[in-house]
C-alpha atoms as a PDB file:
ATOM      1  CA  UNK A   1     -33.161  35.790  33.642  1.00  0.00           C
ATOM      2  CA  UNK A   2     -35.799  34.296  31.810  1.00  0.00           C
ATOM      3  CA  UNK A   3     -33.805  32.297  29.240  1.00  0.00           C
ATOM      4  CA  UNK A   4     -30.838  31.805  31.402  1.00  0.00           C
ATOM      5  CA  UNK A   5     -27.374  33.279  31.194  1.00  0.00           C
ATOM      6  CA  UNK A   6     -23.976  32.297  29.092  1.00  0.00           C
ATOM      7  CA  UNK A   7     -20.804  31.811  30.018  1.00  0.00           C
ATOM      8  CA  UNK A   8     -19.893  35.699  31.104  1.00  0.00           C
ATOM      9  CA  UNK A   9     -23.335  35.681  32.629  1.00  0.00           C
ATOM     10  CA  UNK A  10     -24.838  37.685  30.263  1.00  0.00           C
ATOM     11  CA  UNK A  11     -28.917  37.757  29.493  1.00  0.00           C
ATOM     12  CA  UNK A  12     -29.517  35.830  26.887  1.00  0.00           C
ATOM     13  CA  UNK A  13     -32.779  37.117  26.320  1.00  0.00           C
ATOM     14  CA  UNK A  14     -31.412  40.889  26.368  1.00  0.00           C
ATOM     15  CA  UNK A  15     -28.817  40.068  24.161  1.00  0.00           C
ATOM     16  CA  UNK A  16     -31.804  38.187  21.640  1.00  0.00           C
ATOM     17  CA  UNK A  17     -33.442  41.150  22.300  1.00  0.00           C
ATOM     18  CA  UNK A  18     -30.822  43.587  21.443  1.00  0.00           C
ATOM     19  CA  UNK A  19     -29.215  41.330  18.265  1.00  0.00           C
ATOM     20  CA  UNK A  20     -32.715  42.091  16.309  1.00  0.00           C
ATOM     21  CA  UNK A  21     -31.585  45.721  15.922  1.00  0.00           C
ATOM     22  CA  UNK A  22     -28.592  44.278  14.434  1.00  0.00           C
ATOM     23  CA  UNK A  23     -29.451  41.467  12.322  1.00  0.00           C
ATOM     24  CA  UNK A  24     -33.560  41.782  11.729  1.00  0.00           C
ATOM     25  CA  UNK A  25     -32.551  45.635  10.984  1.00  0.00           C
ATOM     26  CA  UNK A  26     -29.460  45.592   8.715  1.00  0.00           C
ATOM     27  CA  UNK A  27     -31.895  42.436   7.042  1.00  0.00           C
ATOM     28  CA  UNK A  28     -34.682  45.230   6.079  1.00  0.00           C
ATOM     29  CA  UNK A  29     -32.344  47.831   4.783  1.00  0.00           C
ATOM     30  CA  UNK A  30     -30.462  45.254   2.760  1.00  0.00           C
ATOM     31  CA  UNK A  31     -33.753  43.974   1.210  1.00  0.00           C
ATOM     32  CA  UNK A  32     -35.164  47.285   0.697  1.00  0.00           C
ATOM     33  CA  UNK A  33     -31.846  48.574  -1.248  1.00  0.00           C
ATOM     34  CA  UNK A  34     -31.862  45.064  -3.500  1.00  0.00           C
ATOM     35  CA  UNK A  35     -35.679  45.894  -4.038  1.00  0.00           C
ATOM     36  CA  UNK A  36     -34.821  48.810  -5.915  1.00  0.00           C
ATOM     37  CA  UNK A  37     -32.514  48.643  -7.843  1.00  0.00           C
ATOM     38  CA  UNK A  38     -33.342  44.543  -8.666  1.00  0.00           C
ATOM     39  CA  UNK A  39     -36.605  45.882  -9.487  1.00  0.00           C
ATOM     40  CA  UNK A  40     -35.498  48.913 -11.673  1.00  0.00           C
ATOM     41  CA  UNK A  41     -33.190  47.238 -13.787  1.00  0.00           C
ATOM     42  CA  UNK A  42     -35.455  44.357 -13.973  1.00  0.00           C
ATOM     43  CA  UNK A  43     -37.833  46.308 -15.322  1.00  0.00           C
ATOM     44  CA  UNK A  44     -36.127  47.740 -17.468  1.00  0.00           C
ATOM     45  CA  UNK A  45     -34.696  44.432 -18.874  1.00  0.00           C
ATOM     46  CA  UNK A  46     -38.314  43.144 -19.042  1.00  0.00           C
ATOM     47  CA  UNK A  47     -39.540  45.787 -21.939  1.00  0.00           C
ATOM     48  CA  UNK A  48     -36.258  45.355 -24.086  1.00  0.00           C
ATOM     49  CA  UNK A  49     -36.270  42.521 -26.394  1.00  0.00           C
ATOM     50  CA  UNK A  50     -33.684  40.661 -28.792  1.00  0.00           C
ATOM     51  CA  UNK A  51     -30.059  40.027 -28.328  1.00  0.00           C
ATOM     52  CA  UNK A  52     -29.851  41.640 -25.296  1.00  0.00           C
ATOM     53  CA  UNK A  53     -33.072  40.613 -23.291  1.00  0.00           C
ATOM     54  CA  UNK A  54     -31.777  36.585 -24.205  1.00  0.00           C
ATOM     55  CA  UNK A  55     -28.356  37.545 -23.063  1.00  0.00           C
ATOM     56  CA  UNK A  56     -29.368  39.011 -19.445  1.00  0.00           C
ATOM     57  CA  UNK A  57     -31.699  36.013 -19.414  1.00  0.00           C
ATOM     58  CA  UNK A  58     -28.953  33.445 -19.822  1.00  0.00           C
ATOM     59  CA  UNK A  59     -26.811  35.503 -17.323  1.00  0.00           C
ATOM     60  CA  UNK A  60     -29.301  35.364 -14.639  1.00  0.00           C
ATOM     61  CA  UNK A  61     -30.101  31.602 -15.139  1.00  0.00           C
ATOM     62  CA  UNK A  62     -26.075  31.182 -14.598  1.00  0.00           C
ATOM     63  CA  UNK A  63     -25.940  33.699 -11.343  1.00  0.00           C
ATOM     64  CA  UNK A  64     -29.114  31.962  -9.548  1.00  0.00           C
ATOM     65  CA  UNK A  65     -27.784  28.688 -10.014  1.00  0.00           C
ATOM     66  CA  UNK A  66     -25.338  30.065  -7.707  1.00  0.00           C
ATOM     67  CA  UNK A  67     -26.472  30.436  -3.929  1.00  0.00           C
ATOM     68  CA  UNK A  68     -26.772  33.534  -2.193  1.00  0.00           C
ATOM     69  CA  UNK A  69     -24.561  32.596   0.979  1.00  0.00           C
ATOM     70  CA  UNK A  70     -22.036  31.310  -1.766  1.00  0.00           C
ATOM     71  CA  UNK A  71     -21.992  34.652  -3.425  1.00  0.00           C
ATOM     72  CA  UNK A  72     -21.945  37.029  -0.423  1.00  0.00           C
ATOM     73  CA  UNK A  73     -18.873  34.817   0.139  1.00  0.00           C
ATOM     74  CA  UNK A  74     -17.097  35.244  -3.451  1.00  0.00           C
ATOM     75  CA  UNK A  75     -17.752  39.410  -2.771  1.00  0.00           C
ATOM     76  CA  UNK A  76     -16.641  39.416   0.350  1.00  0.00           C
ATOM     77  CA  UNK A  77     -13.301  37.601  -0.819  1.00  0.00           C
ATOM     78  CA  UNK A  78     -13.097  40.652  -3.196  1.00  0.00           C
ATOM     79  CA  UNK A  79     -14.213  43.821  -1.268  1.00  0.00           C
ATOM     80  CA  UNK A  80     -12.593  42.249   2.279  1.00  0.00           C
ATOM     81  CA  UNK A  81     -14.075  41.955   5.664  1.00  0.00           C
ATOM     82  CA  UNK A  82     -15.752  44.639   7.819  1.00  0.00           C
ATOM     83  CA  UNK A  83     -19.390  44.997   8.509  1.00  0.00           C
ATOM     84  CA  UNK A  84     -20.189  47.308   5.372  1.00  0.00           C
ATOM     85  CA  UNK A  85     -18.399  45.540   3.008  1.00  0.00           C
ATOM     86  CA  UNK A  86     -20.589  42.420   4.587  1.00  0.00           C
ATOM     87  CA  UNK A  87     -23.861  44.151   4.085  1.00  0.00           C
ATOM     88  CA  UNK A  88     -22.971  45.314   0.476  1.00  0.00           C
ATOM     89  CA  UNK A  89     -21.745  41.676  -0.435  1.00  0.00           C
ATOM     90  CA  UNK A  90     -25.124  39.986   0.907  1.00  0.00           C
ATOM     91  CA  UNK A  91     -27.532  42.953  -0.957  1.00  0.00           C
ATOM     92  CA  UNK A  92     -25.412  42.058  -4.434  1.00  0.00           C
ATOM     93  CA  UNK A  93     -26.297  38.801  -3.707  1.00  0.00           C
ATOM     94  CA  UNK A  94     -29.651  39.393  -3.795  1.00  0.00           C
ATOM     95  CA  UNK A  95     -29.975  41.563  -6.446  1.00  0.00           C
ATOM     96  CA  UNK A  96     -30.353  39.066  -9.289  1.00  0.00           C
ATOM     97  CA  UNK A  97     -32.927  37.413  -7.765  1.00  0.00           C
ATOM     98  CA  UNK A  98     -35.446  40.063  -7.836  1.00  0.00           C
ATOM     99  CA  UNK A  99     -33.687  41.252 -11.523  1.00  0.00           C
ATOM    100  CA  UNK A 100     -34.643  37.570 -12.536  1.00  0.00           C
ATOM    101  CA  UNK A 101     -38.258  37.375 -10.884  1.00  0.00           C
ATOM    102  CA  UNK A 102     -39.230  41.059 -12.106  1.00  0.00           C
ATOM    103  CA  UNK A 103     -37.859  40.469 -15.568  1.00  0.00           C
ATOM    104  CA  UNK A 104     -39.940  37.533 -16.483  1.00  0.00           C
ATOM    105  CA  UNK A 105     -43.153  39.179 -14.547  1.00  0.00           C
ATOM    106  CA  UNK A 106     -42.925  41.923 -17.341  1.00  0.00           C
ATOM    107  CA  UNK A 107     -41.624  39.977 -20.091  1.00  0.00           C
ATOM    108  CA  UNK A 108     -44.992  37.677 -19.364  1.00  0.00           C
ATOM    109  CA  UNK A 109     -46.818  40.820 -18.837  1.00  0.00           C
ATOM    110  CA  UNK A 110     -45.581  42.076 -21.882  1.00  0.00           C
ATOM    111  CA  UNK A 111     -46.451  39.882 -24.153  1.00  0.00           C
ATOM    112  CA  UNK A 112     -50.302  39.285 -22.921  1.00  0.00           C
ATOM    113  CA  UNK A 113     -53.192  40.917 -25.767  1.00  0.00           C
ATOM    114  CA  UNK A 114     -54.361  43.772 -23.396  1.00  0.00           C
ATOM    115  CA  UNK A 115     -50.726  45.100 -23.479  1.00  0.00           C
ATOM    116  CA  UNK A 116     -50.358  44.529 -27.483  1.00  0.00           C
ATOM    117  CA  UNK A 117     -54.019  46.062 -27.870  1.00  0.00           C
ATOM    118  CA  UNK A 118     -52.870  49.540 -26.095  1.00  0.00           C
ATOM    119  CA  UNK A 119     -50.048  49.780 -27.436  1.00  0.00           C
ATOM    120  CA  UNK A 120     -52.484  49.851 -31.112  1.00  0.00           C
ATOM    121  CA  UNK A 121     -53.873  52.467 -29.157  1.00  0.00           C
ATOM    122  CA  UNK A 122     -51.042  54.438 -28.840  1.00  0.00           C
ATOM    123  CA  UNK A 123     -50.067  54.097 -25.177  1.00  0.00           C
ATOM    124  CA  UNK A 124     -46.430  54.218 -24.637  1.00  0.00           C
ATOM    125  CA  UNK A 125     -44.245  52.141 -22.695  1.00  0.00           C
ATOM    126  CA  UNK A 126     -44.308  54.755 -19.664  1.00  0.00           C
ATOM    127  CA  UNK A 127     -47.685  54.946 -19.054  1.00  0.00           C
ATOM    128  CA  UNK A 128     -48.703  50.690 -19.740  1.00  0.00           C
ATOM    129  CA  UNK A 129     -45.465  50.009 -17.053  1.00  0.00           C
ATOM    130  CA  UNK A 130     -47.335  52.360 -14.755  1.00  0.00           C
ATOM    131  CA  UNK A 131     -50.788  51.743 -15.384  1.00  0.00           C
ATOM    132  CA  UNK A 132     -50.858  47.534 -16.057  1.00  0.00           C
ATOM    133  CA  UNK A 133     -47.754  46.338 -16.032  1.00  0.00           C
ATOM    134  CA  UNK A 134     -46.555  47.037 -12.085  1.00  0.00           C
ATOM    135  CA  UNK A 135     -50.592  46.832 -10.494  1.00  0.00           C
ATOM    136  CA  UNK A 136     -50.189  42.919 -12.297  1.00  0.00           C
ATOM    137  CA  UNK A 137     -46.693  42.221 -11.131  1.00  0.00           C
ATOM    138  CA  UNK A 138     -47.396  43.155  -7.278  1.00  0.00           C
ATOM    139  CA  UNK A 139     -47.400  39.547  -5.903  1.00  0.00           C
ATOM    140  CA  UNK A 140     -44.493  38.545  -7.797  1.00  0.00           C
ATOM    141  CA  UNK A 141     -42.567  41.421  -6.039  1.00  0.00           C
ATOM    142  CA  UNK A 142     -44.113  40.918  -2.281  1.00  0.00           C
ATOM    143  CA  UNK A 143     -43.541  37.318  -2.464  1.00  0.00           C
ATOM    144  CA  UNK A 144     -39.840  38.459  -3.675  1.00  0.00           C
ATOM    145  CA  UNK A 145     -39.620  40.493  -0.920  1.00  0.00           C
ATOM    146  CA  UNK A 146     -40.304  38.344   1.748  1.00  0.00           C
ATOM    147  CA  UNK A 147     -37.754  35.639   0.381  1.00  0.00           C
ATOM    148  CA  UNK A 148     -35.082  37.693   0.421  1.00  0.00           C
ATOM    149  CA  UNK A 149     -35.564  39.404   3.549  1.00  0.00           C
ATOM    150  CA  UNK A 150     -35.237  35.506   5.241  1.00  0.00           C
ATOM    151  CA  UNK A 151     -32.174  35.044   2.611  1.00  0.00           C
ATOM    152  CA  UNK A 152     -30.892  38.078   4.211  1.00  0.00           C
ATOM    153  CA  UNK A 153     -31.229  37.141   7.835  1.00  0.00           C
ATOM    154  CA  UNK A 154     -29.708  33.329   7.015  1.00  0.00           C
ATOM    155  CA  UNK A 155     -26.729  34.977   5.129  1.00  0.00           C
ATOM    156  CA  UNK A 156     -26.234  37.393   7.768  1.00  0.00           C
ATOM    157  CA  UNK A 157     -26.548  35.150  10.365  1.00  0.00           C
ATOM    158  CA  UNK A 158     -24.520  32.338   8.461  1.00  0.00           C
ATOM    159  CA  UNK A 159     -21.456  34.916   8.067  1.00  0.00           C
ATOM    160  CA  UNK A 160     -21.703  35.549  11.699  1.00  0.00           C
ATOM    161  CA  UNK A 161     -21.419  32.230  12.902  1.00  0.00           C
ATOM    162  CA  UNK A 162     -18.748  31.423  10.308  1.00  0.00           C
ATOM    163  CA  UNK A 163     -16.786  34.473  11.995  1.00  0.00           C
ATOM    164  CA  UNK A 164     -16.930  36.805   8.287  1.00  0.00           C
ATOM    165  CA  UNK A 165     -19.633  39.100   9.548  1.00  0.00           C
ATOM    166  CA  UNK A 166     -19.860  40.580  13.181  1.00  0.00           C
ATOM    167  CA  UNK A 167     -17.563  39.491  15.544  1.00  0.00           C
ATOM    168  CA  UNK A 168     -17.989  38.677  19.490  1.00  0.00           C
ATOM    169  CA  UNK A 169     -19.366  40.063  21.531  1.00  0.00           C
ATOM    170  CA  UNK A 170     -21.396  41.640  18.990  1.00  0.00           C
ATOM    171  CA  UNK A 171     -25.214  40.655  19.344  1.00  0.00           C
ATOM    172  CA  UNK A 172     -25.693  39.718  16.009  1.00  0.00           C
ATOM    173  CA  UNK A 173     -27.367  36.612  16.177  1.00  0.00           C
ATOM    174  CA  UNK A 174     -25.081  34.662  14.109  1.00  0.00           C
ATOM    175  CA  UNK A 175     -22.259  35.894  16.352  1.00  0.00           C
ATOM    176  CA  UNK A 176     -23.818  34.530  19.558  1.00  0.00           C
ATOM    177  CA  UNK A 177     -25.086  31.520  17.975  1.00  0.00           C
ATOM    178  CA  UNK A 178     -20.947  31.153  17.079  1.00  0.00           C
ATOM    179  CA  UNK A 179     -19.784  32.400  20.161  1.00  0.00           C
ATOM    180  CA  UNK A 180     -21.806  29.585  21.994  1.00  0.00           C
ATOM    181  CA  UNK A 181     -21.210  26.597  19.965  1.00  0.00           C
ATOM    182  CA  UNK A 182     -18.307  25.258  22.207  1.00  0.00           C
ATOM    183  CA  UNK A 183     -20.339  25.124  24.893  1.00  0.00           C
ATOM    184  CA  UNK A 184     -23.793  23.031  23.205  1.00  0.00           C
ATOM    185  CA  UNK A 185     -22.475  20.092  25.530  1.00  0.00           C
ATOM    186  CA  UNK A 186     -22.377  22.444  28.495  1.00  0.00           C
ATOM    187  CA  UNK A 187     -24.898  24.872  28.435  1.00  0.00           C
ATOM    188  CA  UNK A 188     -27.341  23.687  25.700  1.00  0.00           C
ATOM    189  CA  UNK A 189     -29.626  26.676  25.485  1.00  0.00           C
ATOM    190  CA  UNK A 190     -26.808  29.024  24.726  1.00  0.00           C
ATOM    191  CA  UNK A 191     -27.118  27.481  21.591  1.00  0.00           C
ATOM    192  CA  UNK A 192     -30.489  26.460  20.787  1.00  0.00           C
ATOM    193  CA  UNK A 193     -32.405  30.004  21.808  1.00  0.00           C
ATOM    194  CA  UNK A 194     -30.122  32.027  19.255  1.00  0.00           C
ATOM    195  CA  UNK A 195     -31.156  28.747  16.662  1.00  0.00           C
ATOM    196  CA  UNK A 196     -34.433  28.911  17.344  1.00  0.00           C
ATOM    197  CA  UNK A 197     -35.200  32.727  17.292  1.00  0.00           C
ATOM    198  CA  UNK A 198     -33.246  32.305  13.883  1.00  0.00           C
ATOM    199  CA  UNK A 199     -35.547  29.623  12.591  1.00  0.00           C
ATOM    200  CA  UNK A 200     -39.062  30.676  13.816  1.00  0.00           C
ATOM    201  CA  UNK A 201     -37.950  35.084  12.545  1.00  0.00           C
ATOM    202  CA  UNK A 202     -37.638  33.122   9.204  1.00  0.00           C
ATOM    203  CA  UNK A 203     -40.957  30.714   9.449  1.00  0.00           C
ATOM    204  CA  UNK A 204     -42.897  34.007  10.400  1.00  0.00           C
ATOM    205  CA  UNK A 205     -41.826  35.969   7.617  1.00  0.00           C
ATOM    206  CA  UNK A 206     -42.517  33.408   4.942  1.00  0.00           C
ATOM    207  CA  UNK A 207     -45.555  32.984   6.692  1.00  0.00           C
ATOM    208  CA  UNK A 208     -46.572  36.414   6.484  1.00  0.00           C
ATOM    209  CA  UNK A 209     -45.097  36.772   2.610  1.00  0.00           C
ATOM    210  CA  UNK A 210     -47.690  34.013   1.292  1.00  0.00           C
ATOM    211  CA  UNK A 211     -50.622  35.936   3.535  1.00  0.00           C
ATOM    212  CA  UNK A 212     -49.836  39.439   1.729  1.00  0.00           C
ATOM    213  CA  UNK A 213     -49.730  37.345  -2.004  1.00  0.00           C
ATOM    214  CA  UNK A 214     -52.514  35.717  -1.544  1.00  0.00           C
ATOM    215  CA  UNK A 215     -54.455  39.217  -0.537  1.00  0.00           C
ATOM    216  CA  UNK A 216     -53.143  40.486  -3.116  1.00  0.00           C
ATOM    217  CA  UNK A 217     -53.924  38.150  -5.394  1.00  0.00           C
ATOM    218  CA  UNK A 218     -57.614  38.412  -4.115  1.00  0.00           C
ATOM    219  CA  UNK A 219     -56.927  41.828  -4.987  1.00  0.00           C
ATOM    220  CA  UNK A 220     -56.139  41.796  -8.786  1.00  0.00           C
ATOM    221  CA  UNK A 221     -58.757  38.500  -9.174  1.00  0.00           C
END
């Protein structure tokens, strides 16, 4: 047993091991859904204009000054507990975020003289969102990304340990991190190894989200 055993004698390092499935996976597909369809209906939001492009603007401002934990919390109070209604509560939570960061990335786009002088040229809306707008918004939507796939683990991992995600003796992270806390005076590591695989999964992937905008950055420069 590499990393020692907890209180059942259970591997620690198998369970680690195992919890990624759980929490690293259910991360990706909750990022990957809130990518879409934060990224459609940003887009969408982004070529409108008037009334309603000020009004979603205002309502975003309102919803991000909210955090994400906090909402997932507020939805699950409304759709109840159980590990899908979990999921779904975190991946509304992130929605706005990317609606927000996509919106102004094509409202800025927008409004730039390459996208006024096509339009003169009769390009529609279709083909400068496919052809200009999306190439030029890349890094705003990979750094994005990368953000709220760590927002996802942390909420994940946050309603585990608060006991409103998975329960014990699920491997979820969160849930063993939870499980274990009774015993940090005891057994130490039971603690600290879930804590730390937590922090350094989220250092690595905001690591690796500033390499891929800054290459593509390079790219578009």
């Amino acid at each position: 047993y590499f990393l020692g055993t907890d209180d059942l004698g259970r591997d620690i390092l198998s369970r680690l091991i195992m919890g990624s499935q759980l929490t690293f996976g259910a991360a990706v597909g909750i990022t990957a859904i809130a990518t879409i369809v934060g990224c459609f209906i940003g887009v969408l939001a982004g070529m409108t204009k008037g009334l309603l492009s000020s009004t979603l603007n205002h309502l975003l401002d309102t919803v991000m000054s909210i955090p994400s934990l906090l909402l997932a919390i507020i939805f699950v109070a409304f759709l109840g507990f159980g590990e899908f209604n979990i999921l779904l509560a975190i991946c509304l939570a992130l929605i706005p975020r990317f609606i927000r960061s996509v919106y102004i990335a094509v409202h800025t786009e927008v409004e730039k003289d390459y996208i006024m002088a096509a339009r003169l040229d009769g390009a529609n809306d279709f083909y400068l969102l496919w052809s200009s707008i999306l190439p030029n918004i890349l890094t705003v939507i990979a750094a994005e990304i990368t953000l709220a796939l760590s927002a996802a683990i942390l909420d994940i991992t946050a309603l585990g340990f608060l006991g409103l995600g998975a329960q014990a003796p699920s491997t979820e992270w969160g849930a063993i991190l939870g499980d274990s806390v009774e015993l940090i005076y005891i057994a130490p590591w039971t603690v600290t190894l879930p804590g730390l695989t937590i922090m350094f999964t989220v250092i690595i992937l905001n690591l690796v989200g500033e390499g891929v905008r800054q290459a593509l950055n390079a790219g578009i420069e």
